[in-house]
PDB file of N, CA and C in Angstrom:
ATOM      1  N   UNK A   1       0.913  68.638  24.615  1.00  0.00           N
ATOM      2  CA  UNK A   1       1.539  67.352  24.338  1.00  0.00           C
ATOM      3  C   UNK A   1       0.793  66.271  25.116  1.00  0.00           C
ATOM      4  N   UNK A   2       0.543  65.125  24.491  1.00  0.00           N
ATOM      5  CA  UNK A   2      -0.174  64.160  25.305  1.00  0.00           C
ATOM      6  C   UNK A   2       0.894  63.407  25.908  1.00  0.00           C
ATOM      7  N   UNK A   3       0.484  62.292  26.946  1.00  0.00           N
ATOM      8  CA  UNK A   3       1.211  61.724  27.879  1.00  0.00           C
ATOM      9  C   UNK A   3       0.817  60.887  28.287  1.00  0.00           C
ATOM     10  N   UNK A   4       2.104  59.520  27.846  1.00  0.00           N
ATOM     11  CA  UNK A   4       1.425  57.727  28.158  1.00  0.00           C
ATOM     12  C   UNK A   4       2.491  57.478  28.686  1.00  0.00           C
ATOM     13  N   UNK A   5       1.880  56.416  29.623  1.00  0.00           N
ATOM     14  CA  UNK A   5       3.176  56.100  30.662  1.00  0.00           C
ATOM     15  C   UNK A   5       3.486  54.644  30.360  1.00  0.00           C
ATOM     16  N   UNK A   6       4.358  53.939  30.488  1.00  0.00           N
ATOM     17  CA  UNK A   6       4.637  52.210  30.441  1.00  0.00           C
ATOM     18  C   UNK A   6       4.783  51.907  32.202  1.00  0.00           C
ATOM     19  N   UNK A   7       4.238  50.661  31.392  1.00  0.00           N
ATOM     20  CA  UNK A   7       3.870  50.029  33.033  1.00  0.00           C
ATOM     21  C   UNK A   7       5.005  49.599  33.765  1.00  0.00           C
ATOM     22  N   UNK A   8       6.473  50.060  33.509  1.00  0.00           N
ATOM     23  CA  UNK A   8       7.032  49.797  34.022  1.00  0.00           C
ATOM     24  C   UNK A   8       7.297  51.074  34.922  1.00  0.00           C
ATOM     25  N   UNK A   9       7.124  52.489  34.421  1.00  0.00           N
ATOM     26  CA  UNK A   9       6.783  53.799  35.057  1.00  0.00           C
ATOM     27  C   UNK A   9       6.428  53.870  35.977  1.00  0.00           C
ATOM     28  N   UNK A  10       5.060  53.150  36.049  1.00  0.00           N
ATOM     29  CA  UNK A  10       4.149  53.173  37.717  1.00  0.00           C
ATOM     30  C   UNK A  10       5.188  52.250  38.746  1.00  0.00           C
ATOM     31  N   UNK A  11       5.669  51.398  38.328  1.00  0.00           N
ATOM     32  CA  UNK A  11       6.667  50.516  38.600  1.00  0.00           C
ATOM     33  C   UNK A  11       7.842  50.878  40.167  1.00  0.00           C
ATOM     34  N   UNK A  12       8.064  52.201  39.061  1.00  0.00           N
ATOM     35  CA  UNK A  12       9.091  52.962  40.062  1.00  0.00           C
ATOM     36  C   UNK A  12       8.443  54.312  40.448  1.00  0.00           C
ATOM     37  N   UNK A  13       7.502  54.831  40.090  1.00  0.00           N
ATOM     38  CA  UNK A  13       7.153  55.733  40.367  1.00  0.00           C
ATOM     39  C   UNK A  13       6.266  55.937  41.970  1.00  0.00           C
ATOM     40  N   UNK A  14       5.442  54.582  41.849  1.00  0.00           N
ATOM     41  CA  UNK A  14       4.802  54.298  43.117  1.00  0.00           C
ATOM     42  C   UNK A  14       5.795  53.931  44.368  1.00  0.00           C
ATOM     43  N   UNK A  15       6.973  53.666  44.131  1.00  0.00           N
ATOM     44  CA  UNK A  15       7.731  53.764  45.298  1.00  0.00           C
ATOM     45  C   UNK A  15       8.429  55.240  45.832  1.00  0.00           C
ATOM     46  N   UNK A  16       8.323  55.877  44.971  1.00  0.00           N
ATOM     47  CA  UNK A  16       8.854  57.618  45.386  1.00  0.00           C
ATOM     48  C   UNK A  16       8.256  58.207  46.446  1.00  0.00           C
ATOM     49  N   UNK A  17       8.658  58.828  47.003  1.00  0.00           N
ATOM     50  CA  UNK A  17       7.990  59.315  48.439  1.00  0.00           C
ATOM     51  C   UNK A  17       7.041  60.649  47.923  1.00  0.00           C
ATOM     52  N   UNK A  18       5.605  60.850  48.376  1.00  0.00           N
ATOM     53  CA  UNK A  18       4.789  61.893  47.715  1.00  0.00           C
ATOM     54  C   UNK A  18       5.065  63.077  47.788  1.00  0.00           C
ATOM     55  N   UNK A  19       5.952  63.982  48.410  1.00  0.00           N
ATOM     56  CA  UNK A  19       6.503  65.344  47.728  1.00  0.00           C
ATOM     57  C   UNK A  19       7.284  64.824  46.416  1.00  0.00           C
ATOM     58  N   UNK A  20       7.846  63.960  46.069  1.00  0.00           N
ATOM     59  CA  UNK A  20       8.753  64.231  45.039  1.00  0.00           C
ATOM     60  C   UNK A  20       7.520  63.798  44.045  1.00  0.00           C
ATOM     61  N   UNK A  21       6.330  62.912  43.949  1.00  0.00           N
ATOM     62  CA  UNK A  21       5.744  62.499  43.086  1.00  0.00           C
ATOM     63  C   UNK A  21       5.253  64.112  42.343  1.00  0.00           C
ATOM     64  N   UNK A  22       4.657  64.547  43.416  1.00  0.00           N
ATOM     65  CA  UNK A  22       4.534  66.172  43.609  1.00  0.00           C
ATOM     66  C   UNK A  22       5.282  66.934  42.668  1.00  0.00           C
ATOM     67  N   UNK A  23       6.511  66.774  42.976  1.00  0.00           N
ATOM     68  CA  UNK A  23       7.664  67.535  42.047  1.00  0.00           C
ATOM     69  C   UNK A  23       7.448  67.219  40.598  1.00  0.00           C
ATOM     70  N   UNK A  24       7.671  65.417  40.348  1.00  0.00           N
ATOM     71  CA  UNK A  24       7.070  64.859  38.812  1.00  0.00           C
ATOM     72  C   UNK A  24       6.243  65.925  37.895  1.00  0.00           C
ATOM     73  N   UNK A  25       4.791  65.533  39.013  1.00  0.00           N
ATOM     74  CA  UNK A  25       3.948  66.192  38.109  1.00  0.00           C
ATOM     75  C   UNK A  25       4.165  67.852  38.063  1.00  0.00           C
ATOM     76  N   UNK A  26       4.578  68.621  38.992  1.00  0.00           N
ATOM     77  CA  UNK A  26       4.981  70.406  38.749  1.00  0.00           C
ATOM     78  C   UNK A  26       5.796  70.030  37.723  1.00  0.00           C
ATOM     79  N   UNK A  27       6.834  69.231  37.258  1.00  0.00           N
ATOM     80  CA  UNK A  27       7.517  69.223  36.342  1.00  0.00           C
ATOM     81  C   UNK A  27       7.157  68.728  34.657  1.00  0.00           C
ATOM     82  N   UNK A  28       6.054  67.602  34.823  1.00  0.00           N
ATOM     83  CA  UNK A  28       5.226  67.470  33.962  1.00  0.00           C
ATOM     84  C   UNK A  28       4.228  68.630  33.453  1.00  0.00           C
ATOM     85  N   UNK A  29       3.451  69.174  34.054  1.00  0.00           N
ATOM     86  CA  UNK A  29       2.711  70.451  33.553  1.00  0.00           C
ATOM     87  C   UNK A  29       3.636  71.055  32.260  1.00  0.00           C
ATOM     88  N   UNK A  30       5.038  71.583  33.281  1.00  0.00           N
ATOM     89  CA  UNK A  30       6.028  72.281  32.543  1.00  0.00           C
ATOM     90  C   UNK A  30       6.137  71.618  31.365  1.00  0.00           C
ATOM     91  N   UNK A  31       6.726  70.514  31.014  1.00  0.00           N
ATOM     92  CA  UNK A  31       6.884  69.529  29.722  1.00  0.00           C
ATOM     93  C   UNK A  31       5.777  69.631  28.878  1.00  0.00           C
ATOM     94  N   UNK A  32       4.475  69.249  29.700  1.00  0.00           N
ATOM     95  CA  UNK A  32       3.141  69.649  28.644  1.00  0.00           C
ATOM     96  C   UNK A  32       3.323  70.570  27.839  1.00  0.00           C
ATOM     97  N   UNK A  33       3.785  71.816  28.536  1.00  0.00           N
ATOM     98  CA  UNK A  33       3.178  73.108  27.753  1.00  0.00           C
ATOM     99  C   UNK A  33       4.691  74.044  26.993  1.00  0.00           C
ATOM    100  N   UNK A  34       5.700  73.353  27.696  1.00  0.00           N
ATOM    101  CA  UNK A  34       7.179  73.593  26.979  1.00  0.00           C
ATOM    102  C   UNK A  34       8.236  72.386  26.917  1.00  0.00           C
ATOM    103  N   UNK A  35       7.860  71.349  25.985  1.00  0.00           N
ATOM    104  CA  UNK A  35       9.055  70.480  26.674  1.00  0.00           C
ATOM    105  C   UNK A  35      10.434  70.610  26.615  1.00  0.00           C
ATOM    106  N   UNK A  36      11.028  71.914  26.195  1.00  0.00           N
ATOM    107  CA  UNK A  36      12.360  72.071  25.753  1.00  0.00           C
ATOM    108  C   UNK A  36      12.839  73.530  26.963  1.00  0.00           C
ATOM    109  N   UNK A  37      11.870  73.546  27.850  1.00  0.00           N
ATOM    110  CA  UNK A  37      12.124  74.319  29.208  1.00  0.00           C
ATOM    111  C   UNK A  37      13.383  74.321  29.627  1.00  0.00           C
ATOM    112  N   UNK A  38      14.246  75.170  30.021  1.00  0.00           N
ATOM    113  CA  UNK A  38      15.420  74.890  30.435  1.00  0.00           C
ATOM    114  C   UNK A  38      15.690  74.721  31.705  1.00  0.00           C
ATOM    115  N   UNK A  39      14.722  74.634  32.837  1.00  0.00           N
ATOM    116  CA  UNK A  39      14.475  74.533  33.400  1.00  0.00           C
ATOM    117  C   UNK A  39      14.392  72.584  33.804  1.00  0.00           C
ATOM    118  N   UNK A  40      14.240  71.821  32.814  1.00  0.00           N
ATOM    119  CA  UNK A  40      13.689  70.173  32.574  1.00  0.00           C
ATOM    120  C   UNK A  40      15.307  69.924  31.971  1.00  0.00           C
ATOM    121  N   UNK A  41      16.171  70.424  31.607  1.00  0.00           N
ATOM    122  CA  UNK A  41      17.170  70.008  30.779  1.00  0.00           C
ATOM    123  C   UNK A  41      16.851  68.376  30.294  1.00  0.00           C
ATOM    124  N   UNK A  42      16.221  69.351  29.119  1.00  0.00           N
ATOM    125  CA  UNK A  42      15.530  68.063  28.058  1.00  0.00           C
ATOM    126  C   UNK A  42      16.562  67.471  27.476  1.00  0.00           C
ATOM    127  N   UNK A  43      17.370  65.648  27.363  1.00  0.00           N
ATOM    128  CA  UNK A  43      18.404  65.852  26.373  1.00  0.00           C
ATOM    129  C   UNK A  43      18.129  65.050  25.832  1.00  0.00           C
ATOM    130  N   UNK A  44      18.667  64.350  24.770  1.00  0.00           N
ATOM    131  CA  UNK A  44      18.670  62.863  24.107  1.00  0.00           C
ATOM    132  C   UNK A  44      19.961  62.399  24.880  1.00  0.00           C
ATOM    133  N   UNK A  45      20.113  60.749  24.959  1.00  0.00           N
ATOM    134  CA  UNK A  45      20.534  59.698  25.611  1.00  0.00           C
ATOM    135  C   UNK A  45      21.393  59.195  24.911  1.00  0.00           C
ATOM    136  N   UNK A  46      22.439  58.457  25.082  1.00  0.00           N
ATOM    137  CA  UNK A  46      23.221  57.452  24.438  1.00  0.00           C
ATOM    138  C   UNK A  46      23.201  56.045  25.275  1.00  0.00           C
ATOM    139  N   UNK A  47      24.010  55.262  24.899  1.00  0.00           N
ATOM    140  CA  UNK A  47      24.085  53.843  24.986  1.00  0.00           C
ATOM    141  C   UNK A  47      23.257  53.193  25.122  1.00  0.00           C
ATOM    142  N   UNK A  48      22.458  52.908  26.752  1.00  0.00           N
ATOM    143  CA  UNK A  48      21.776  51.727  26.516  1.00  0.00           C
ATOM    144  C   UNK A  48      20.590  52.237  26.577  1.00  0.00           C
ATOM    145  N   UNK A  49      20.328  54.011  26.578  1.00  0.00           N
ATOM    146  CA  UNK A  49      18.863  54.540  26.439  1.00  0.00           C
ATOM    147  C   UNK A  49      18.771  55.681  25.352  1.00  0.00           C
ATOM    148  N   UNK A  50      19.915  54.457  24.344  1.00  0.00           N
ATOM    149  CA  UNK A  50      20.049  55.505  22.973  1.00  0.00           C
ATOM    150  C   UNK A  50      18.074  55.623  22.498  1.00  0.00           C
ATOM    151  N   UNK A  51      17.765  56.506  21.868  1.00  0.00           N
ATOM    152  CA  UNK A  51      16.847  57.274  20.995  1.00  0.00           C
ATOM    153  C   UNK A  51      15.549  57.347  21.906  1.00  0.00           C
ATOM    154  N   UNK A  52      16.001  57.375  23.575  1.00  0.00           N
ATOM    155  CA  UNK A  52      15.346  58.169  24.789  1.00  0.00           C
ATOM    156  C   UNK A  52      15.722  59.196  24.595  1.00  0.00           C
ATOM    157  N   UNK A  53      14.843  60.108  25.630  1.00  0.00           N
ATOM    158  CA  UNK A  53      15.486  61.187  26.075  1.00  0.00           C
ATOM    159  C   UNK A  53      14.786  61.553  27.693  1.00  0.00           C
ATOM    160  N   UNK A  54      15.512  62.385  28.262  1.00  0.00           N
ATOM    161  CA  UNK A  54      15.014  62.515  29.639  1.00  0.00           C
ATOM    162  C   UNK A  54      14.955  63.822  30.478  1.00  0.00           C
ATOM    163  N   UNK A  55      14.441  63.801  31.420  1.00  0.00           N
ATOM    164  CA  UNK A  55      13.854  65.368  31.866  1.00  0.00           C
ATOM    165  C   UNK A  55      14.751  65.361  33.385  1.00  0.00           C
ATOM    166  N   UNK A  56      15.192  66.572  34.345  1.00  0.00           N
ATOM    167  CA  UNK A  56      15.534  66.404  35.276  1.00  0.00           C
ATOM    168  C   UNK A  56      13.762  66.851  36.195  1.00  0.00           C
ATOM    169  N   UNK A  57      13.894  65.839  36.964  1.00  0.00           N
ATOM    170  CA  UNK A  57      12.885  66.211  37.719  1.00  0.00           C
ATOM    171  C   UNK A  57      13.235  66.936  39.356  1.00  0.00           C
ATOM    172  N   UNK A  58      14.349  66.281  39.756  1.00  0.00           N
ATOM    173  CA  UNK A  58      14.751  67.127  40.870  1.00  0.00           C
ATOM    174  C   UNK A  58      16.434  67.011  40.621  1.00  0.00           C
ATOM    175  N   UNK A  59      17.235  67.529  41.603  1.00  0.00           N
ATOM    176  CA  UNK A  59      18.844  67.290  41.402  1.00  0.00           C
ATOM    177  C   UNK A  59      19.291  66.005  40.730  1.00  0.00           C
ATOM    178  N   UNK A  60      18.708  64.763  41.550  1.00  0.00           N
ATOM    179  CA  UNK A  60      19.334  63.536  40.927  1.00  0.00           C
ATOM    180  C   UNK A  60      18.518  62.693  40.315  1.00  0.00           C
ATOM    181  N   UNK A  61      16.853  62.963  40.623  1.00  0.00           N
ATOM    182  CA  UNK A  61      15.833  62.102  39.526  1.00  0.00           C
ATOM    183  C   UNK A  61      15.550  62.686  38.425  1.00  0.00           C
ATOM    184  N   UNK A  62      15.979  61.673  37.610  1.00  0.00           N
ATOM    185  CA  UNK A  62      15.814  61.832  36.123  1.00  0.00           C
ATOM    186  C   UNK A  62      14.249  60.843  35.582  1.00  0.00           C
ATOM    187  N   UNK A  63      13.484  61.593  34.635  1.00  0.00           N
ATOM    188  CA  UNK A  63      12.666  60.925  34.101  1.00  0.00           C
ATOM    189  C   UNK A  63      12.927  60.811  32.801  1.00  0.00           C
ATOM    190  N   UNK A  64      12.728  59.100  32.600  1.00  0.00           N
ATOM    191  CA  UNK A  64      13.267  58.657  30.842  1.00  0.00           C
ATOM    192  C   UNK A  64      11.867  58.907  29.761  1.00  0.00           C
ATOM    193  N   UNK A  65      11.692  59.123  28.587  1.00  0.00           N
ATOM    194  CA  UNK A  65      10.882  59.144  27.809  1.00  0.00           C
ATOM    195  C   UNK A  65      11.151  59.033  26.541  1.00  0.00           C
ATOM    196  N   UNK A  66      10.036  58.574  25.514  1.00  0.00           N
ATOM    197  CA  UNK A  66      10.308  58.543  24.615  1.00  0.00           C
ATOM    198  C   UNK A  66       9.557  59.072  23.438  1.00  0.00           C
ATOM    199  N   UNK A  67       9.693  59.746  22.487  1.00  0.00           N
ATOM    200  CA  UNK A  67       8.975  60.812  21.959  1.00  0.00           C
ATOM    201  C   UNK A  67       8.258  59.864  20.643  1.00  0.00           C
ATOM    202  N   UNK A  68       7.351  59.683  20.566  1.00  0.00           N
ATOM    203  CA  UNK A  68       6.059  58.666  19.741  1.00  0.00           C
ATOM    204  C   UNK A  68       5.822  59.224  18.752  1.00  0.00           C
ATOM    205  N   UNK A  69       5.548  60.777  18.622  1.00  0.00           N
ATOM    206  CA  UNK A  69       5.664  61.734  17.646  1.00  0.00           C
ATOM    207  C   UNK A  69       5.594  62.969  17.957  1.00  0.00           C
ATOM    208  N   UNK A  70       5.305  63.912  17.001  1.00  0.00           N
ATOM    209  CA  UNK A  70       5.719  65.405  17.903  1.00  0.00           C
ATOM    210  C   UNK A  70       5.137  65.396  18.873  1.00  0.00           C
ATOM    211  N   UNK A  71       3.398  64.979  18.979  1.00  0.00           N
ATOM    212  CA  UNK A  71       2.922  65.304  20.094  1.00  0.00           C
ATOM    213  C   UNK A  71       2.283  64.560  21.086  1.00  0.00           C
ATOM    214  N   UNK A  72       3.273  63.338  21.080  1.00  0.00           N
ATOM    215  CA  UNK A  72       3.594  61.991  22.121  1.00  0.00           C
ATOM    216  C   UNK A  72       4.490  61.797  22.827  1.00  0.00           C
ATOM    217  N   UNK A  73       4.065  61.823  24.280  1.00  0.00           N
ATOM    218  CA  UNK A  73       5.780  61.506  24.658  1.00  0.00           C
ATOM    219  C   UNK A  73       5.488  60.296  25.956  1.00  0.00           C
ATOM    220  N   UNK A  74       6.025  59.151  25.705  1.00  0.00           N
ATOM    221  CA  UNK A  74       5.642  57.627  26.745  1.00  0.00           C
ATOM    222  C   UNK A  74       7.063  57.579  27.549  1.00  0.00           C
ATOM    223  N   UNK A  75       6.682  58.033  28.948  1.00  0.00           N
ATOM    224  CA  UNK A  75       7.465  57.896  30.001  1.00  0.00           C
ATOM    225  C   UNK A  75       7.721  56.028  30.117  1.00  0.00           C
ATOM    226  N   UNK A  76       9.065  56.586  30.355  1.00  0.00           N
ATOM    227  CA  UNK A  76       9.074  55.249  30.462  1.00  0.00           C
ATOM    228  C   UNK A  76       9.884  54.296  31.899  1.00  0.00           C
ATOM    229  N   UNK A  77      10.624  55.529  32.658  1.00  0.00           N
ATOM    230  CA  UNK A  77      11.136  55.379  33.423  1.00  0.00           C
ATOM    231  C   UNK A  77      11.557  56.416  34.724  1.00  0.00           C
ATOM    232  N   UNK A  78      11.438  56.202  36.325  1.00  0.00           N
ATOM    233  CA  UNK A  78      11.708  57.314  36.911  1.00  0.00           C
ATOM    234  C   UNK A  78      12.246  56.798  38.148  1.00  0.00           C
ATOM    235  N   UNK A  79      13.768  57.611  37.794  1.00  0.00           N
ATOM    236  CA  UNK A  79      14.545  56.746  39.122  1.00  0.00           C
ATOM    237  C   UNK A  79      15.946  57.968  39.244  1.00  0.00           C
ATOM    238  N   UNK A  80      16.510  58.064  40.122  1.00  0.00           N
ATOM    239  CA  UNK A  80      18.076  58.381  40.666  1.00  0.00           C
ATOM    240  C   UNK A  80      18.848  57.796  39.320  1.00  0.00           C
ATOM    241  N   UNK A  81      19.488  59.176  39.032  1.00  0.00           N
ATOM    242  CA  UNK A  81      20.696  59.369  37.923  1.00  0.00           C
ATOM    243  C   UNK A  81      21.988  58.001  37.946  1.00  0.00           C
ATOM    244  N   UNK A  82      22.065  57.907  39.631  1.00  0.00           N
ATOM    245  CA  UNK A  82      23.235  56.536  39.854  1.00  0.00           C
ATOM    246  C   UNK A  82      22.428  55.278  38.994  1.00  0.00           C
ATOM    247  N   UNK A  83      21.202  54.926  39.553  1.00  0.00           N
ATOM    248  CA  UNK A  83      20.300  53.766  39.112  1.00  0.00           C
ATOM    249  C   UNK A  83      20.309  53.628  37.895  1.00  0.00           C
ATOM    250  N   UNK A  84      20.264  55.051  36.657  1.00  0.00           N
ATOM    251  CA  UNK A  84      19.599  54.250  35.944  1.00  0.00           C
ATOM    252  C   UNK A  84      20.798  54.097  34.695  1.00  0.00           C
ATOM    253  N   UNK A  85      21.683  55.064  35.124  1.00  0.00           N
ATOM    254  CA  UNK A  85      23.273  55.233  34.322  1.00  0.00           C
ATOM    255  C   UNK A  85      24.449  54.047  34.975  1.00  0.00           C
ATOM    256  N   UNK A  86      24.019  53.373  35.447  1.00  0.00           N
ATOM    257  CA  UNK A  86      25.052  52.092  36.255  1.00  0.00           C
ATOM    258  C   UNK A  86      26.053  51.285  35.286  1.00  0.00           C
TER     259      UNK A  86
END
């Protein structure tokens, strides 16, 4: 699966402390090569990140994305479950 990020991604991503960036990408590999891992609890979104969907990257960071076509997927967001469900 290929993988584009929005510039709002780097946004929040560059403030994460580098083990968890760490975690991202161990968790990205996974998505590459299975994105429906159960391990990522891949889901689709409602309300205001209806026809997102998002990956767990650790207990409470969630990464948002959005699927471009089968074999596109543009991150679009990476932050704490409180942050981004408010």
């Amino acid at each position: 699966m290929k993988i584009d990020y929005h510039k709002k991604f780097y946004k929040t991503f560059d403030k994460l402390p580098i083990k968890i960036q760490e975690k991202f990408y161990e968790r990205l590999r996974i998505f590459s090569q299975t994105p429906f891992n159960a391990i990522l609890n891949n889901h689709a979104l409602t309300g205001e990140y209806r026809g997102y969907r998002s990956i767990d990257i650790t207990g409470d960071l969630r990464a948002i994305f959005e699927l471009i076509d089968k074999d596109t997927a543009l991150f679009i967001i990476v932050d704490t479950h409180s942050n981004l469900y408010k």
